[in-house]
N, C-alpha and C. Protein backbone atom coordinates (compact mmCIF):
# COMPACT_ATOMS: atom_id res chain seq x y z
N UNK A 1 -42.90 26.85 -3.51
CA UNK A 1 -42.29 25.65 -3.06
C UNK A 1 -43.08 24.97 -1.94
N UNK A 2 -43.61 25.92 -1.24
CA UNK A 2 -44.84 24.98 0.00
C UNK A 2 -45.93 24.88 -0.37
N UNK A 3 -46.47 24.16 0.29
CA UNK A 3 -47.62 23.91 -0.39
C UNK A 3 -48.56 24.46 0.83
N UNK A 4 -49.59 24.76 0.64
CA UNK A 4 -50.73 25.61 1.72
C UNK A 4 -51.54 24.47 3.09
N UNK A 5 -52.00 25.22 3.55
CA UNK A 5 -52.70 24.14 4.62
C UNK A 5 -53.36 23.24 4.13
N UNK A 6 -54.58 23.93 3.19
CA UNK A 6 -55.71 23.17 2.58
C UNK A 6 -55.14 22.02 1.65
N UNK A 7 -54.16 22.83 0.41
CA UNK A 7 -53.73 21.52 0.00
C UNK A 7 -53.13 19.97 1.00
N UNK A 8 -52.62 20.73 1.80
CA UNK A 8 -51.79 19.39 2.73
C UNK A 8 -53.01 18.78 3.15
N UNK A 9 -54.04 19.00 3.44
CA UNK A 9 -55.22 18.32 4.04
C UNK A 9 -56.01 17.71 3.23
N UNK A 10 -56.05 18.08 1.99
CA UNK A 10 -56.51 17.62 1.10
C UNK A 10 -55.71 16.23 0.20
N UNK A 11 -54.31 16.32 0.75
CA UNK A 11 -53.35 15.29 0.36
C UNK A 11 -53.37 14.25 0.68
N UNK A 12 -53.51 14.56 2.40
CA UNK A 12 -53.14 13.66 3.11
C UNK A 12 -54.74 12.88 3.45
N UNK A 13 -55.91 13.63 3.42
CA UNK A 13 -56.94 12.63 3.44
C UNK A 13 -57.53 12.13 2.40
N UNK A 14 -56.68 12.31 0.91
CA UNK A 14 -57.65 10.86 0.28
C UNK A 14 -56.87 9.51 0.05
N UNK A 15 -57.98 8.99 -0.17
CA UNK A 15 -57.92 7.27 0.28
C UNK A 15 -57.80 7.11 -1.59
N UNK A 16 -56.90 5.82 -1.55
CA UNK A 16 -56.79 5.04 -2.58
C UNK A 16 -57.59 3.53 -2.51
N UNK A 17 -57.83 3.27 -4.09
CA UNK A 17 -58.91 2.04 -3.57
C UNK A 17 -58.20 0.83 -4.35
N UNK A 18 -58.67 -0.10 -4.41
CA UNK A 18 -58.19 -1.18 -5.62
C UNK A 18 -57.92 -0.74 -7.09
N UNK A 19 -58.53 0.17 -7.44
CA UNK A 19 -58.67 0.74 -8.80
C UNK A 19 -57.29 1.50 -9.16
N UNK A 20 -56.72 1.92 -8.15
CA UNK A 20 -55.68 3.02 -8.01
C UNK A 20 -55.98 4.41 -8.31
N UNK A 21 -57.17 4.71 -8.09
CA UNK A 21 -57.88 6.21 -8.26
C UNK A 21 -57.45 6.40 -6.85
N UNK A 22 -57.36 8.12 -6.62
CA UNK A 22 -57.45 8.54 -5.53
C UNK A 22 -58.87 9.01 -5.23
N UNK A 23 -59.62 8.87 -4.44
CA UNK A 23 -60.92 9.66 -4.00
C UNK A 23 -60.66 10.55 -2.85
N UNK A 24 -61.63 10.67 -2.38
CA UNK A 24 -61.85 11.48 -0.94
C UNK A 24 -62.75 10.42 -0.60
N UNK A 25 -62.52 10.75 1.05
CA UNK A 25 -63.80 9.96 1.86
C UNK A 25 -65.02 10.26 1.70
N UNK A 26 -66.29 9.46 2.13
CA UNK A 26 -67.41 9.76 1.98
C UNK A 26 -67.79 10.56 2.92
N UNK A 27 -68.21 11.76 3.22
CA UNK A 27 -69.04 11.91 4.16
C UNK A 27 -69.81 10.89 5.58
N UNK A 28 -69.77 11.16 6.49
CA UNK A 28 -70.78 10.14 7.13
C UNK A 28 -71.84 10.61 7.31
N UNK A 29 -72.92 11.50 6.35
CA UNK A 29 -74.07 11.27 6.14
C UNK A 29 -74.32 10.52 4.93
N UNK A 30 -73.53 9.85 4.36
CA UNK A 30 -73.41 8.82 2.70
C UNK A 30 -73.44 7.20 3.26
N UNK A 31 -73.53 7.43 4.78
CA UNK A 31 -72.97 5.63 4.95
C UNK A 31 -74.39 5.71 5.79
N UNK A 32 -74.68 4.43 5.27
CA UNK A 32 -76.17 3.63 5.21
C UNK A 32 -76.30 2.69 6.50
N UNK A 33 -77.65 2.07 6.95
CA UNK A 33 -77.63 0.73 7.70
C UNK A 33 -76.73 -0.53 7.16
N UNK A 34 -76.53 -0.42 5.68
CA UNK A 34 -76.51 -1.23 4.95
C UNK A 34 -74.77 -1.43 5.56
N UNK A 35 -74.19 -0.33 5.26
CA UNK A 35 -72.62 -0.62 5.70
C UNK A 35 -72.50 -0.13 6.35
N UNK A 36 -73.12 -0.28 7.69
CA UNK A 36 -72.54 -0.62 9.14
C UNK A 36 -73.09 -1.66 9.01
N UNK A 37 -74.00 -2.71 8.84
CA UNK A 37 -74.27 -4.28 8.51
C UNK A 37 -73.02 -4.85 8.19
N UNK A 38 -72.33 -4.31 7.20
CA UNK A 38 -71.10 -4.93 6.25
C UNK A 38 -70.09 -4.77 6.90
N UNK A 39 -69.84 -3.82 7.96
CA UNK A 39 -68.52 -3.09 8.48
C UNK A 39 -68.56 -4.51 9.88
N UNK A 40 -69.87 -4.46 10.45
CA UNK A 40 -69.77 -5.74 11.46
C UNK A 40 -69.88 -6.83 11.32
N UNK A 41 -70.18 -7.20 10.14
CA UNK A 41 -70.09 -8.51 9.49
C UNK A 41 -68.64 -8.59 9.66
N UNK A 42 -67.82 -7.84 8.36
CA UNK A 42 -66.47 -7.63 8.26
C UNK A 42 -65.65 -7.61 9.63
N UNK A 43 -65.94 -7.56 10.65
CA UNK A 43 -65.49 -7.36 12.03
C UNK A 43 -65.44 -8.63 12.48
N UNK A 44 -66.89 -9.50 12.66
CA UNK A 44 -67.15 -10.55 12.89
C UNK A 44 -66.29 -11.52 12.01
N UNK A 45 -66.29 -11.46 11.14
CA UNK A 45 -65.40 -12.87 9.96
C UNK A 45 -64.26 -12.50 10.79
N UNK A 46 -63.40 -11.95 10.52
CA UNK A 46 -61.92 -11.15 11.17
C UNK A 46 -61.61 -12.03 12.79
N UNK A 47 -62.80 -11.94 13.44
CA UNK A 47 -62.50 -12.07 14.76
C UNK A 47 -62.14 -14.00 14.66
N UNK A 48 -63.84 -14.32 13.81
CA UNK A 48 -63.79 -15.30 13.49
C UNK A 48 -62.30 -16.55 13.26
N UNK A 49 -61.74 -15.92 12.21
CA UNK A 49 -60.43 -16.07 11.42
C UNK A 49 -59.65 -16.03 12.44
N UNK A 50 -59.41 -14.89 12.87
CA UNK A 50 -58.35 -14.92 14.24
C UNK A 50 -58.05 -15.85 15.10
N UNK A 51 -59.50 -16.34 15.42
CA UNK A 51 -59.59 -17.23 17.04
C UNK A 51 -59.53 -18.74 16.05
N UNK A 52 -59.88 -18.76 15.40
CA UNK A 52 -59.57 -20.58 14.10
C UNK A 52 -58.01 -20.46 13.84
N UNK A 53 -57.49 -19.40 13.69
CA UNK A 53 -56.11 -19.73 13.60
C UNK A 53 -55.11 -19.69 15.13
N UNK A 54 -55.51 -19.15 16.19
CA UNK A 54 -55.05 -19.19 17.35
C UNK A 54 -54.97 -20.71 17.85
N UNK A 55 -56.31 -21.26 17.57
CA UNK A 55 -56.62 -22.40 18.03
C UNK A 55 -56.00 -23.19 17.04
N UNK A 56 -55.83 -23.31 16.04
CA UNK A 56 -55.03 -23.92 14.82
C UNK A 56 -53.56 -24.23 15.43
N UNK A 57 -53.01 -22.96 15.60
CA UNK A 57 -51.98 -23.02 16.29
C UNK A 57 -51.13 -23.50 17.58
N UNK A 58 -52.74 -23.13 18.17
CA UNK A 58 -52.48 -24.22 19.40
C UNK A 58 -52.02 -25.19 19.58
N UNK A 59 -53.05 -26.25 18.58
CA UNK A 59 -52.76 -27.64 18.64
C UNK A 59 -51.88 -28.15 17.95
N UNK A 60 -51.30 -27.48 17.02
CA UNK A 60 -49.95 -27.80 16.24
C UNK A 60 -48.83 -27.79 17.10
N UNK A 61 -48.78 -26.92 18.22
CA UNK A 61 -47.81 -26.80 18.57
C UNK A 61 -47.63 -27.64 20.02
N UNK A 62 -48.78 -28.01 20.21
CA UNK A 62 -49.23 -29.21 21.28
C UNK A 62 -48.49 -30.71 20.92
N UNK A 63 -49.54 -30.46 19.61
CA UNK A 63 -48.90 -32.04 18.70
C UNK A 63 -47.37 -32.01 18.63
N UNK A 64 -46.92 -31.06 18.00
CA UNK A 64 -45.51 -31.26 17.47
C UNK A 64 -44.75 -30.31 18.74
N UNK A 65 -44.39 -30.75 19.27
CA UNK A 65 -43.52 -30.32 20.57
C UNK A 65 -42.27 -29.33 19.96
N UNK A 66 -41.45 -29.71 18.68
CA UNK A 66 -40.51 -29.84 18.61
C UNK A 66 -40.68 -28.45 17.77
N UNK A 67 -41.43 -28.30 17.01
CA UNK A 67 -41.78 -26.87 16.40
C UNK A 67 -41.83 -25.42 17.38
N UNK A 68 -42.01 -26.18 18.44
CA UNK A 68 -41.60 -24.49 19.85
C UNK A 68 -40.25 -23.84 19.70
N UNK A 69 -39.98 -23.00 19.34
CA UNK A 69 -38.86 -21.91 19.75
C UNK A 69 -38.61 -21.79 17.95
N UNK A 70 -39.41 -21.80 16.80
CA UNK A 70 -38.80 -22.28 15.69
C UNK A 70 -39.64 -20.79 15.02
N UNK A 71 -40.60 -20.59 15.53
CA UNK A 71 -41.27 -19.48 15.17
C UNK A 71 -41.70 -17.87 16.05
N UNK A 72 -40.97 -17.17 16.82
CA UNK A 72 -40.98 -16.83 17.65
C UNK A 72 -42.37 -16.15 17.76
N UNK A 73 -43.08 -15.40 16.96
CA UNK A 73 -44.43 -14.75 17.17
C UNK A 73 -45.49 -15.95 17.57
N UNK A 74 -45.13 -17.65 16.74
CA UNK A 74 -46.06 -18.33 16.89
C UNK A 74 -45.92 -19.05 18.63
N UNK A 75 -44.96 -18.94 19.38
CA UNK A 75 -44.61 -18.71 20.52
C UNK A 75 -45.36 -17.79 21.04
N UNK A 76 -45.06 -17.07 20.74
CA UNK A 76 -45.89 -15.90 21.99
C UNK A 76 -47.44 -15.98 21.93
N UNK A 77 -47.83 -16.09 20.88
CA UNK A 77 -49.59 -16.40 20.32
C UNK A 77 -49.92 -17.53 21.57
N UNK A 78 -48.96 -18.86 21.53
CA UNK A 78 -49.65 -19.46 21.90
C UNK A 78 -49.03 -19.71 23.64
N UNK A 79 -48.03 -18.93 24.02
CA UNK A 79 -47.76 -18.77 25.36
C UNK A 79 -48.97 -17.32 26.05
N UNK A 80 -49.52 -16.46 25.02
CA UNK A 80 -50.29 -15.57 25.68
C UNK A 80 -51.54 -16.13 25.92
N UNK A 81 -51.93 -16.95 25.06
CA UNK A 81 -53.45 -17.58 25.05
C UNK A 81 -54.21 -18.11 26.42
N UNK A 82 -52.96 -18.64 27.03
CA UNK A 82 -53.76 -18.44 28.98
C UNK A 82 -54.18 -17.39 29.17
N UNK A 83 -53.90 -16.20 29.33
CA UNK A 83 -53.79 -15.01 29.91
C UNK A 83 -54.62 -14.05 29.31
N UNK A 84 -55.49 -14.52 28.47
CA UNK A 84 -56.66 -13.69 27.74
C UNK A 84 -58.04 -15.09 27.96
N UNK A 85 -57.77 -16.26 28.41
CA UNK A 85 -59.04 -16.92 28.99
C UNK A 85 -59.60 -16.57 30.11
């Protein structure tokens, strides 16, 4: 009825992908220059995206006055945004 250490470790660390296969992780002697290139790229777009929609938000909520208190997270986004310049 229990299941052993190894199995539980073996359960709980593989990763599922788009495919719906389960794998295991790669090793990190398997990961290349190539993807850590891709991993900070991928970091960079992200941050990118983030700060275009912060600022997106900003000014929407500049423009339209009346949209404040209507979204509460989009409130706080743009009441914290002093306080991280």
């Amino acid at each position: 009825m229990t299941a052993s250490i190894n199995e539980t470790v073996e359960a709980t660390s593989a990763t599922r992908h788009d495919s719906g296969i389960r794998t295991r992780p790669q090793p990190a002697a398997d990961v290349t220059d190539l993807d850590r290139v891709r991993v900070d790229r991928l970091a960079a777009a992200r941050q990118r995206r983030a700060a275009a929609h912060t600022r997106d938000l900003t000014a929407l909520l500049r423009e339209r006055p009346d949209l404040i208190g209507v979204h509460p997270p989009a409130d706080f986004t743009v009441d914290s945004l002093p306080w991280c310049v």
